[in-house]
Protein backbone atom coordinates (compact mmCIF):
# COMPACT_ATOMS: atom_id res chain seq x y z
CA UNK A 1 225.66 93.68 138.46
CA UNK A 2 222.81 93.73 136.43
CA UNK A 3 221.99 91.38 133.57
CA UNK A 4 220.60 91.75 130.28
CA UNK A 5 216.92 89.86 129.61
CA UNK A 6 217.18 87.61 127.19
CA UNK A 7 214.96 88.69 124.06
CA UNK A 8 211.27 87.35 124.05
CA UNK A 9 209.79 84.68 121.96
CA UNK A 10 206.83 86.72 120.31
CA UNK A 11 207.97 89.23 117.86
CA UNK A 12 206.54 92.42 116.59
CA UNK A 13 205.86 92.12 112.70
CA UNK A 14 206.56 95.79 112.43
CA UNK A 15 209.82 95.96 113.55
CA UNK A 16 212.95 93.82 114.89
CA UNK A 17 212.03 93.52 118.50
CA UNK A 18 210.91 90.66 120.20
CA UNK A 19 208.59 90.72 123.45
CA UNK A 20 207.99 88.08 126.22
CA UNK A 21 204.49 87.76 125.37
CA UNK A 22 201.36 88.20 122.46
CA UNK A 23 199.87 91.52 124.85
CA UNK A 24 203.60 92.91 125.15
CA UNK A 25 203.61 92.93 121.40
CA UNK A 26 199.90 94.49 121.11
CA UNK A 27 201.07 96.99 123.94
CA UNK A 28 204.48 97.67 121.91
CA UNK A 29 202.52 98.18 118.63
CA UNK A 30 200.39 100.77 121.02
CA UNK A 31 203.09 102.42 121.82
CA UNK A 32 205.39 102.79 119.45
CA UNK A 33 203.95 102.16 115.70
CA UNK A 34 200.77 103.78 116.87
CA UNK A 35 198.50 100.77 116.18
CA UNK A 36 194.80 100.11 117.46
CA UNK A 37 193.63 97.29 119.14
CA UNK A 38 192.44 95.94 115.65
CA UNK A 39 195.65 95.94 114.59
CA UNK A 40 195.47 98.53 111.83
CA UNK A 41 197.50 101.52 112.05
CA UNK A 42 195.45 104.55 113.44
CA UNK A 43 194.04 106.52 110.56
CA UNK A 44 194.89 103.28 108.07
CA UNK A 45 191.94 100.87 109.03
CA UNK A 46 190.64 101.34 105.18
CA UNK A 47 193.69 101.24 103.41
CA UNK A 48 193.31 98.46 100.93
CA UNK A 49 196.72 96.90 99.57
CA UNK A 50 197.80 95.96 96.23
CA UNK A 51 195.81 92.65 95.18
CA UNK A 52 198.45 91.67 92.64
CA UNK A 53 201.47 89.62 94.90
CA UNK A 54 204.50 91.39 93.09
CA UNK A 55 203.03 94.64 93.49
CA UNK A 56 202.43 94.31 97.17
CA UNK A 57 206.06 92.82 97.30
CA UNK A 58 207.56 96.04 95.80
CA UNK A 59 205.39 98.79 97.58
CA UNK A 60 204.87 97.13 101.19
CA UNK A 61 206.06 95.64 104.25
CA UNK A 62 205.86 92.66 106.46
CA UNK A 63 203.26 94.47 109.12
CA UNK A 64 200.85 94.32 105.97
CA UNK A 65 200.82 90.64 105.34
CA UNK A 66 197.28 89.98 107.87
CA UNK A 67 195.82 92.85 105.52
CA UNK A 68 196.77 91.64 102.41
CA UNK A 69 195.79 87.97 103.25
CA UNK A 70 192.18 88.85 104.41
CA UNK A 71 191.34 91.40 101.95
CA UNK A 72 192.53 89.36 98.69
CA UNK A 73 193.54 85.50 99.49
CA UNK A 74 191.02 84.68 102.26
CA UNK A 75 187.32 83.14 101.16
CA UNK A 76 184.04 84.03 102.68
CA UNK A 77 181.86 80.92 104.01
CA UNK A 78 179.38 81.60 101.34
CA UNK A 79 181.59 81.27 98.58
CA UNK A 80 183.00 77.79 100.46
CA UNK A 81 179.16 76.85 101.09
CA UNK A 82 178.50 77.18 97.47
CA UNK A 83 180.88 74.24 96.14
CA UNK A 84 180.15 72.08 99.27
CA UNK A 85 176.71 72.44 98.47
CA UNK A 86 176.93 71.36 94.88
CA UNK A 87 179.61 68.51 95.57
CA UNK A 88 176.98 67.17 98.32
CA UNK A 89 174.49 67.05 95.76
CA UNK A 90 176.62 65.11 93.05
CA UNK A 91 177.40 62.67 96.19
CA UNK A 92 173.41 62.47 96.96
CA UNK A 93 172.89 62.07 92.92
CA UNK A 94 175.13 58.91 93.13
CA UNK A 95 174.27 57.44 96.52
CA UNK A 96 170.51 57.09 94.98
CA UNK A 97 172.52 55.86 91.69
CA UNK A 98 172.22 52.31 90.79
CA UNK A 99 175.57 52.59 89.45
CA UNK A 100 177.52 51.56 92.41
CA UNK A 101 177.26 51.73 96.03
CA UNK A 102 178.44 54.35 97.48
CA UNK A 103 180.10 53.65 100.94
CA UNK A 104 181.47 56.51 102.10
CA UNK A 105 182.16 60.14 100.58
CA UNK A 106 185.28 62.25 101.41
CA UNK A 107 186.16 65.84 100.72
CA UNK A 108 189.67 66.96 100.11
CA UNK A 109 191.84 69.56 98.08
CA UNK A 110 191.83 72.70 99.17
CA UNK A 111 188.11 73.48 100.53
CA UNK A 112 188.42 70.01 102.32
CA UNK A 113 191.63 71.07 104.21
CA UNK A 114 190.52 75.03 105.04
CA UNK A 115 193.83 76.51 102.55
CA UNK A 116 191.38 77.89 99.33
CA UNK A 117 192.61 81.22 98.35
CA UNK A 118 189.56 83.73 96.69
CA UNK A 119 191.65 83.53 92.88
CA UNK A 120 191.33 79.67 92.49
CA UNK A 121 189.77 76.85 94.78
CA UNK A 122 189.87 73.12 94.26
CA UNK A 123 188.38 70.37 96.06
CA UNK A 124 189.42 66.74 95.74
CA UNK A 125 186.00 63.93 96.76
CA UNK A 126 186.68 60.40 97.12
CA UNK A 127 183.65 58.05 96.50
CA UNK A 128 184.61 54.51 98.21
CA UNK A 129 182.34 52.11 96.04
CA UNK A 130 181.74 48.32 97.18
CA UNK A 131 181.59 47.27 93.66
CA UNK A 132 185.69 47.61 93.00
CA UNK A 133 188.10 44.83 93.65
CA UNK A 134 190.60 44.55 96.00
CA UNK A 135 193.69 47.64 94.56
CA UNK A 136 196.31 44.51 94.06
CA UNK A 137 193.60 42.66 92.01
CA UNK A 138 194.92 42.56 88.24
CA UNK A 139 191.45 43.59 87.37
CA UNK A 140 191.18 46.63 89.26
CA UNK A 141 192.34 49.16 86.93
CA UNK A 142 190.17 47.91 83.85
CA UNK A 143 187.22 48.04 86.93
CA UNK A 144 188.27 51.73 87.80
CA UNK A 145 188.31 53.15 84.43
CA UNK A 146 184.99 51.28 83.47
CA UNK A 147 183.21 52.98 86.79
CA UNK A 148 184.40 56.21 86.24
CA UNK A 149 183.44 56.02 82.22
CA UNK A 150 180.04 55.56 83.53
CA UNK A 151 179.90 58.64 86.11
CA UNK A 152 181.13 60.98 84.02
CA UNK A 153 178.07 60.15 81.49
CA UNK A 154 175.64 59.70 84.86
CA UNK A 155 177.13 63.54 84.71
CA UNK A 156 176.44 65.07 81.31
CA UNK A 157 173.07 63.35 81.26
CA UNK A 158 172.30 64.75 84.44
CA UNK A 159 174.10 67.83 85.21
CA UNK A 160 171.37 70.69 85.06
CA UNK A 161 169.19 68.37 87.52
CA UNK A 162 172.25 68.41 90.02
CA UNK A 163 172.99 71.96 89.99
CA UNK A 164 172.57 75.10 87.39
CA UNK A 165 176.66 75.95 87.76
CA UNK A 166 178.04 72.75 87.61
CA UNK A 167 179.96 71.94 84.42
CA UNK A 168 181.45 68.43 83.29
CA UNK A 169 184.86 68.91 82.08
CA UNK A 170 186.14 65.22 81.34
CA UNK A 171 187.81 62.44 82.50
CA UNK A 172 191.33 61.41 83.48
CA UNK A 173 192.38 57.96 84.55
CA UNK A 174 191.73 58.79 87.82
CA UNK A 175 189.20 61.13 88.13
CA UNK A 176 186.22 63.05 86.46
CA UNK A 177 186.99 66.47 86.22
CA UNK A 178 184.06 69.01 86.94
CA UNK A 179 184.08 72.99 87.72
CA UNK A 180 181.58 74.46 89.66
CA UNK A 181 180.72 77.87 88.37
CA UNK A 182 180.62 80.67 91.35
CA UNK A 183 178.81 83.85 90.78
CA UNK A 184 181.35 85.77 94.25
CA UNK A 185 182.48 88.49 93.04
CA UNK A 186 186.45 88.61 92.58
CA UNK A 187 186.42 84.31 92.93
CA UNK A 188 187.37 82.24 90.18
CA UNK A 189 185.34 79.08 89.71
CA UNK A 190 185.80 75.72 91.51
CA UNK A 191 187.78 72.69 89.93
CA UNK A 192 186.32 69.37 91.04
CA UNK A 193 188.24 66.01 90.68
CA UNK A 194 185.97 63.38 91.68
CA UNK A 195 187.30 60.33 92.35
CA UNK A 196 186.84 56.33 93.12
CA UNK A 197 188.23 53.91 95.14
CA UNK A 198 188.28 50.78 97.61
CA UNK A 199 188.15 51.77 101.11
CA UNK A 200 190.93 50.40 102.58
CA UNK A 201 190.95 52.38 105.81
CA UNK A 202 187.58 51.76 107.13
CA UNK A 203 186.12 54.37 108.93
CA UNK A 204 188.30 55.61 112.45
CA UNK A 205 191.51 53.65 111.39
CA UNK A 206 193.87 53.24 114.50
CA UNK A 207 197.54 53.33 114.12
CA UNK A 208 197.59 49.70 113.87
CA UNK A 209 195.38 49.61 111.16
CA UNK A 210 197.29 52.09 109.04
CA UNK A 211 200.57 50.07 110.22
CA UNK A 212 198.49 46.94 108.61
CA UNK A 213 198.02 48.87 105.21
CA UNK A 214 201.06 49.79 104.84
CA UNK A 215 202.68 46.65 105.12
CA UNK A 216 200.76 45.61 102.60
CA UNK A 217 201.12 48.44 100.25
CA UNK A 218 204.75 47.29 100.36
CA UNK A 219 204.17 44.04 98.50
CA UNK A 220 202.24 46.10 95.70
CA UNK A 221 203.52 47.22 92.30
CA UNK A 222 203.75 50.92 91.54
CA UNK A 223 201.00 51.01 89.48
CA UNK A 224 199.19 49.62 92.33
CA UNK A 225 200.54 51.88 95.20
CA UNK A 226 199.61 54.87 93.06
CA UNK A 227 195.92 53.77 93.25
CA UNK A 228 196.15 53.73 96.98
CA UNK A 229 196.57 57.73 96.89
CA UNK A 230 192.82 58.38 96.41
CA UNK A 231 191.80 55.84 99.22
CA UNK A 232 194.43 58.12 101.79
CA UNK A 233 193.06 61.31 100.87
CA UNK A 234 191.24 61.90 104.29
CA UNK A 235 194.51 61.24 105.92
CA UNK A 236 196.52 64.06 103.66
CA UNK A 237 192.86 65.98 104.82
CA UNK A 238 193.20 65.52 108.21
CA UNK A 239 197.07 66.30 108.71
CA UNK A 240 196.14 69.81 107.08
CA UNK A 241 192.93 70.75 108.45
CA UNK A 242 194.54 69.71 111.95
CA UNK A 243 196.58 72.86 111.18
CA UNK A 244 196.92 76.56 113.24
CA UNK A 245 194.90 79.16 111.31
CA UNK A 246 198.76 80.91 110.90
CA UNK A 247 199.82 78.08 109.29
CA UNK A 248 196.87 78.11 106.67
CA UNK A 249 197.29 81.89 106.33
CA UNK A 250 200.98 81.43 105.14
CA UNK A 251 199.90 78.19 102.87
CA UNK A 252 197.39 80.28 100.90
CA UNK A 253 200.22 83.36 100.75
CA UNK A 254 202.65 80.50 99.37
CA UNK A 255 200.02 79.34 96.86
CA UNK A 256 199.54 82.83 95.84
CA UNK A 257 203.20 83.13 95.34
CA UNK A 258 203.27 79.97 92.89
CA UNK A 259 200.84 80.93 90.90
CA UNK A 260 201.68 84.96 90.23
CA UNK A 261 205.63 83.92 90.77
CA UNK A 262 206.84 80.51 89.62
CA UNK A 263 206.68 79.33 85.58
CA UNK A 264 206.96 75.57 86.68
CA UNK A 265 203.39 73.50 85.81
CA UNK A 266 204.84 70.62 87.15
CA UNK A 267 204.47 72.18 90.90
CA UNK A 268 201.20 71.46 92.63
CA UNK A 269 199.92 72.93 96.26
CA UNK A 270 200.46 69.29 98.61
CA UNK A 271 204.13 69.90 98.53
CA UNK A 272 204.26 73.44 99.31
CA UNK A 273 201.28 73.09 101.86
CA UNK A 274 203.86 70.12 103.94
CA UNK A 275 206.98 72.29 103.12
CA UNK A 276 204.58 75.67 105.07
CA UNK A 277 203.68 73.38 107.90
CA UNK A 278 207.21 72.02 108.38
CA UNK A 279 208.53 75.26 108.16
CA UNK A 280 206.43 77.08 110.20
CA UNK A 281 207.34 77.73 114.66
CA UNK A 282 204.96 79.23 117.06
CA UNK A 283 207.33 81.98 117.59
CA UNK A 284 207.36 83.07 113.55
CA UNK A 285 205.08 85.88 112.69
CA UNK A 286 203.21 84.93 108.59
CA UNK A 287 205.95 86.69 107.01
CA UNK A 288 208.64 85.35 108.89
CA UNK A 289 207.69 81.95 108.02
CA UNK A 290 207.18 83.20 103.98
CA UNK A 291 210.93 84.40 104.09
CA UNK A 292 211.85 81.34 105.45
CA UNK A 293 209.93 78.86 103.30
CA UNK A 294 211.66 80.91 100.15
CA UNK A 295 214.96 80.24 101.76
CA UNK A 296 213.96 76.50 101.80
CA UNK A 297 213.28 76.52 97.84
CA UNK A 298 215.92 78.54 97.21
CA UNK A 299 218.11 75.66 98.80
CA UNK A 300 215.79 72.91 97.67
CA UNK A 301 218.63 70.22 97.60
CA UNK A 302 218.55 70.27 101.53
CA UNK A 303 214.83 70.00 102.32
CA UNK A 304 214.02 66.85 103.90
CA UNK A 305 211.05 67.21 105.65
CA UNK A 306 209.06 63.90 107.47
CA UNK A 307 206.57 63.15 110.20
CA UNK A 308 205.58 60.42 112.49
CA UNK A 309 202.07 60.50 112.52
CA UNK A 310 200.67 57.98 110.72
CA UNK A 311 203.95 56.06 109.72
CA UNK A 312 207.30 55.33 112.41
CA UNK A 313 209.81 55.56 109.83
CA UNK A 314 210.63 56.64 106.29
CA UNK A 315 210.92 53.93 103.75
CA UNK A 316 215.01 52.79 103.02
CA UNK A 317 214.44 54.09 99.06
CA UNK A 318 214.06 57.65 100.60
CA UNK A 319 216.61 58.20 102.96
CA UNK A 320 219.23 59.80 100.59
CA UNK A 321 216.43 61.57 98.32
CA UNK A 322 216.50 65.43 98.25
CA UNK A 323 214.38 67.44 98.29
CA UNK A 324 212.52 65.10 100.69
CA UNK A 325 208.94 66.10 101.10
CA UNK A 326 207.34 62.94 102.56
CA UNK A 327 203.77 62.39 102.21
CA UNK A 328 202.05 62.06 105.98
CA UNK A 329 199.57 59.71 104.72
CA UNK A 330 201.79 57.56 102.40
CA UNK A 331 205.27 56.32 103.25
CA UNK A 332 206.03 55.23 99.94
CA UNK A 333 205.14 58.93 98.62
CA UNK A 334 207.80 61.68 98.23
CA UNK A 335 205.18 64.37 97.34
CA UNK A 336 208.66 66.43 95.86
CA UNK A 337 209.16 64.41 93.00
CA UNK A 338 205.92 65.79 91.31
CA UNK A 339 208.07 68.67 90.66
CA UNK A 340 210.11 67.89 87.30
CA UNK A 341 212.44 71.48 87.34
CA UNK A 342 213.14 72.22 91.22
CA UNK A 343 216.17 75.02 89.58
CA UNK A 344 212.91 76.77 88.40
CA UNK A 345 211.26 77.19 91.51
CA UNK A 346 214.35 77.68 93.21
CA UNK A 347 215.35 81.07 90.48
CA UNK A 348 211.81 82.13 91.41
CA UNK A 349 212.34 82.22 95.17
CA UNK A 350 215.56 83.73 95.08
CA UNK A 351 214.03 86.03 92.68
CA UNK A 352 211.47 87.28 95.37
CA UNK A 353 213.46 87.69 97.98
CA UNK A 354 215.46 90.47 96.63
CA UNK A 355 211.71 92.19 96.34
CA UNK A 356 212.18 95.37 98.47
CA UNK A 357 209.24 93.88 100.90
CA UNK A 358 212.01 91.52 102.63
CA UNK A 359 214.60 94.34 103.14
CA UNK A 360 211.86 96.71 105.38
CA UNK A 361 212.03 94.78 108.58
């Protein structure tokens, strides 16, 4: 008697059927939906869809999510060359500084992990500086905000020597805020947070090392665990950057959907970036995963997403928390609680997935 195949793994992001491998799917799309090798319908290869997200929600389908990520979300390299060439030069201005010493310079946000989307790019840099205490000293906070009084006006005395775009926005009590002018067509500019800290990694820390801080971290105050964020950046950096070029696609189509979809200020890009990765299988086509990571915030009391990597095990004080979005470089972090109205974000996913897009699988 004969017996039915079970359905492939790789599906076709035109229709419902599922092959048993990526060329069965380009030879299916052939066949049957008439696509060339490029993957653009035959006689379509220009067609240019709607920039704006809730217009290309209404008026097209899932097979038109690759299009409509590299014609409006995805940056050029010169556009990304352009900030990394002015933050390099604000790190050069203040290695030569007699300010502080600078030890070691890291690039985050979202140039430093490969997610920037063409409408708005930021980029987190972390100067480690020998001059700061230890972060459990008493003294280190009065330190901090002394240090990073004095770069910002390093900054305004010396911007137009650094770079003609660069613009000096202020200070917060962690960072001094800078945007970096672009002159791409169809990008917005660059927000810069520039930051200090102790370096309490060291360069190539080993998972006994990290195991070390962390202990230690545990002993500290609040006050003093939340200055340990800046010096874990390159870890937060690292965990994304590490990720499939899928993945980053359907961050930066995520991002795009916060900020043309969801009214909530308190939401920033980490949590949504871990919530896409911990979302996304090898078997999900972009929009497949974007459908699912809607269903996620739509459902936001059950998210409780972790990893191993750096840490063995979530901290006791999280265990019941939802939504659970722990930070990979920071056990003591649950990157979710930066959101103040979750019901908001939730409405707003719900809302898009009545958009007609989801119903023309």
């Amino acid at each position: 008697m004969a017996t039915n195949k079970a359905p492939g793994r790789w599906p076709c992001d035109q229709c419902s059927k599922r092959l048993r491998s990526r060329k069965g799917v380009e030879d299916h799309k052939k066949a049957v939906h008439g696509h060339s090798a490029s993957g653009y319908s035959k006689g379509w290869s220009s067609f240019t869809v709607p920039a704006e997200l809730n217009a290309f929600l209404n008026d097209c389908r899932p097979g038109d999510v690759n299009r409509y990520i590299s014609q409006h979300l995805q940056t050029d390299e010169s556009f990304r060359d352009e900030c990394s060439d002015v933050v390099d030069r604000v790190a050069s201005f203040f290695k030569r500084s007699s300010l502080f010493t600078v030890t070691r310079f890291i690039k985050g946000g979202s140039l430093g992990k490969g997610t920037a989307i063409k409408s708005k790019s930021d980029i987190d840099c972390v100067m480690f500086i020998s001059e700061l205490p230890s972060i459990d000293n008493h003294d280190y906070n009065r330190q901090l905000q002394g240090y990073l009084e004095q770069m910002k006006g390093a900054l305004v005395r010396s911007k137009n020597s650094i770079a003609y775009n660069l613009e000096v926005l202020g200070r917060t009590s962690h960072a001094v805020k800078l945007r970096v002018k672009t002159q791409k067509r169809g990008h917005e500019s660059h927000d810069v947070d520039l930051l200090l800290a102790t370096d309490i990694l060291g360069h190539y820390p080993t998972f006994g090392t990290k195991t070390e801080v962390y202990a230690a971290m545990g002993k500290m105050d609040a006050r003093s665990k939340e200055n340990c964020s800046a010096s874990l950046v390159e870890l937060q950096v690292a965990f994304v950057k590490k990720q499939s070029a899928e993945v980053k696609d359907l961050i930066r189509l995520v991002k795009m959907w916060k900020k043309s979809c969801v009214w909530e200020p308190s939401l920033t890009s980490y949590p949504l970036e871990l919530l896409c990765i911990h979302t996304w299988r090898s078997h999900m086509s972009v929009a497949d995963a974007f459908k699912a990571v809607l269903e996620q915030l739509s459902d936001y009391r059950n998210i409780e997403a972790s990893w191993a990597e750096n840490y063995s095990t979530a901290r006791k004080q999280f265990l019941g928390q939802r939504p659970l979005i722990l930070d990979p470089a920071n056990p003591y972090n649950n990157v979710a609680n930066r959101c103040e109205r979750w019901s908001v974000v939730a409405e707003a996913a719900r809302e898009t997935l009545r958009k007609p897009f989801f119903s023309r699988y």
